[in-house]
Protein backbone atom coordinates (compact mmCIF):
# COMPACT_ATOMS: atom_id res chain seq x y z
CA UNK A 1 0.00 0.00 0.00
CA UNK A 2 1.60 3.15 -1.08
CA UNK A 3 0.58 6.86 0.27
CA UNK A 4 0.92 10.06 -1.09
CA UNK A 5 1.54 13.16 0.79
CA UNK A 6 -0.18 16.30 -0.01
CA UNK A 7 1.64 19.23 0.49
CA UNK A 8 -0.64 22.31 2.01
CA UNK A 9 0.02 24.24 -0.95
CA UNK A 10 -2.04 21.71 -2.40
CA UNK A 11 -4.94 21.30 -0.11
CA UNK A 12 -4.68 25.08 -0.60
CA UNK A 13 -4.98 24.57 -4.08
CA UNK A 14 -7.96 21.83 -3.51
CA UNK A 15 -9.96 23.59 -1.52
CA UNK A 16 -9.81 26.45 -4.04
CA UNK A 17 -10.55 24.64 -7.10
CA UNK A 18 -13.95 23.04 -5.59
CA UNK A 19 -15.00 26.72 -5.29
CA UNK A 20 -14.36 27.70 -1.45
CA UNK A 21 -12.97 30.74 -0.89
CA UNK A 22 -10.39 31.51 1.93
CA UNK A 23 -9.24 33.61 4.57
CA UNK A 24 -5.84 33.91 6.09
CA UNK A 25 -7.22 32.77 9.22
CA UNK A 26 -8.95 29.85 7.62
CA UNK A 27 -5.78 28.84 5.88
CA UNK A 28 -3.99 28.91 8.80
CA UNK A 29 -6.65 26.97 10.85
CA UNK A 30 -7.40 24.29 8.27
CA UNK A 31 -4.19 23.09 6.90
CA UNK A 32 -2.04 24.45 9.35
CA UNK A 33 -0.42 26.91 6.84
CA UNK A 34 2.95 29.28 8.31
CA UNK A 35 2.21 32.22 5.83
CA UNK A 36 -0.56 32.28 3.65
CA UNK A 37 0.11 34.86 1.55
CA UNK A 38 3.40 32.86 0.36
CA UNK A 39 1.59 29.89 -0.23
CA UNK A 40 -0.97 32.08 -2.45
CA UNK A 41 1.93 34.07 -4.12
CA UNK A 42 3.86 30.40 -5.26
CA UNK A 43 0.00 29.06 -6.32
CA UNK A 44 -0.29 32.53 -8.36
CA UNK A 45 3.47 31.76 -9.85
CA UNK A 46 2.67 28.35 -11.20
CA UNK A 47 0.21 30.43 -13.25
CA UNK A 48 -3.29 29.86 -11.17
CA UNK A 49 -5.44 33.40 -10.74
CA UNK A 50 -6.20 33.96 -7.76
CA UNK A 51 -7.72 36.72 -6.99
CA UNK A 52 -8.11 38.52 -3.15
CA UNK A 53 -12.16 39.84 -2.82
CA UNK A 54 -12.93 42.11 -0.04
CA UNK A 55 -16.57 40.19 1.38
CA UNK A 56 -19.16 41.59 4.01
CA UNK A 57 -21.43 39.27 6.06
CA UNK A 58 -25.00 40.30 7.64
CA UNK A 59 -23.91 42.38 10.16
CA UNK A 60 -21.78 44.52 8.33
CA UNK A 61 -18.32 42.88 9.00
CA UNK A 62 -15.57 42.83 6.18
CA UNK A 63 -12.77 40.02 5.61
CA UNK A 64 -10.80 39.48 2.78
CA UNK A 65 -10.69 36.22 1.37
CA UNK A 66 -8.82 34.38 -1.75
CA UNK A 67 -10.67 33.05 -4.86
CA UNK A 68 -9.92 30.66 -7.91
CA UNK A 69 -10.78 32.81 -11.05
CA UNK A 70 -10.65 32.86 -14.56
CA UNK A 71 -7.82 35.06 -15.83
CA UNK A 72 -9.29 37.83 -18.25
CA UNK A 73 -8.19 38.06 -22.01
CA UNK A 74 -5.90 40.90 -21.24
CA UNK A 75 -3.97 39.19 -18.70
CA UNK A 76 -3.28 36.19 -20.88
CA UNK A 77 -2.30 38.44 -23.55
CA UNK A 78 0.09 40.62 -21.38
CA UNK A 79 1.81 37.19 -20.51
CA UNK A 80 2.52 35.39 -24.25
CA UNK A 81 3.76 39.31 -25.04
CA UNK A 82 5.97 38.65 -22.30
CA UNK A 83 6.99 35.51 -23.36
CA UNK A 84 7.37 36.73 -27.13
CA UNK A 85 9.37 39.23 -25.78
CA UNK A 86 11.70 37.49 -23.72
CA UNK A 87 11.24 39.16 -20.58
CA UNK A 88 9.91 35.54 -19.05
């Protein structure tokens, strides 16, 4: 029987990609995560956008919290320009 380890930049990455979004807070509650905003900033170098939203709940509170998106059309283009270019 073999087992796999899963690194918490991936249950990062899991728990984004079934549509949750997350706070610091929850990232550091739920898998135990050091810095989250690292663990975003290496998920947002391997190419995944993910974007921060500012959220308010009923009473008026505001958190921010990290979401999987779709990267827009100008994004995408800015980054085969950079490619083209040489600059990546």
């Amino acid at each position: 029987m073999t087992t796999t380890t899963v690194t918490k930049e991936q249950k990062v990455l899991n728990a984004l990609q079934e549509g949750r979004t997350l706070s610091s807070a929850q990232m550091k509650s739920f898998f135990n995560v050091g810095n989250p905003q690292a663990v975003i900033q290496q998920l947002r170098f391997k190419g995944f956008p993910i974007y921060l939203n500012t959220v308010t709940d009923t009473k008026g509170r505001t958190r921010n919290v990290y979401r999987l998106g779709t990267a827009s059309r100008a994004v995408v283009a800015a980054g085969y320009r950079a490619i083209a270019n040489g600059t990546v």
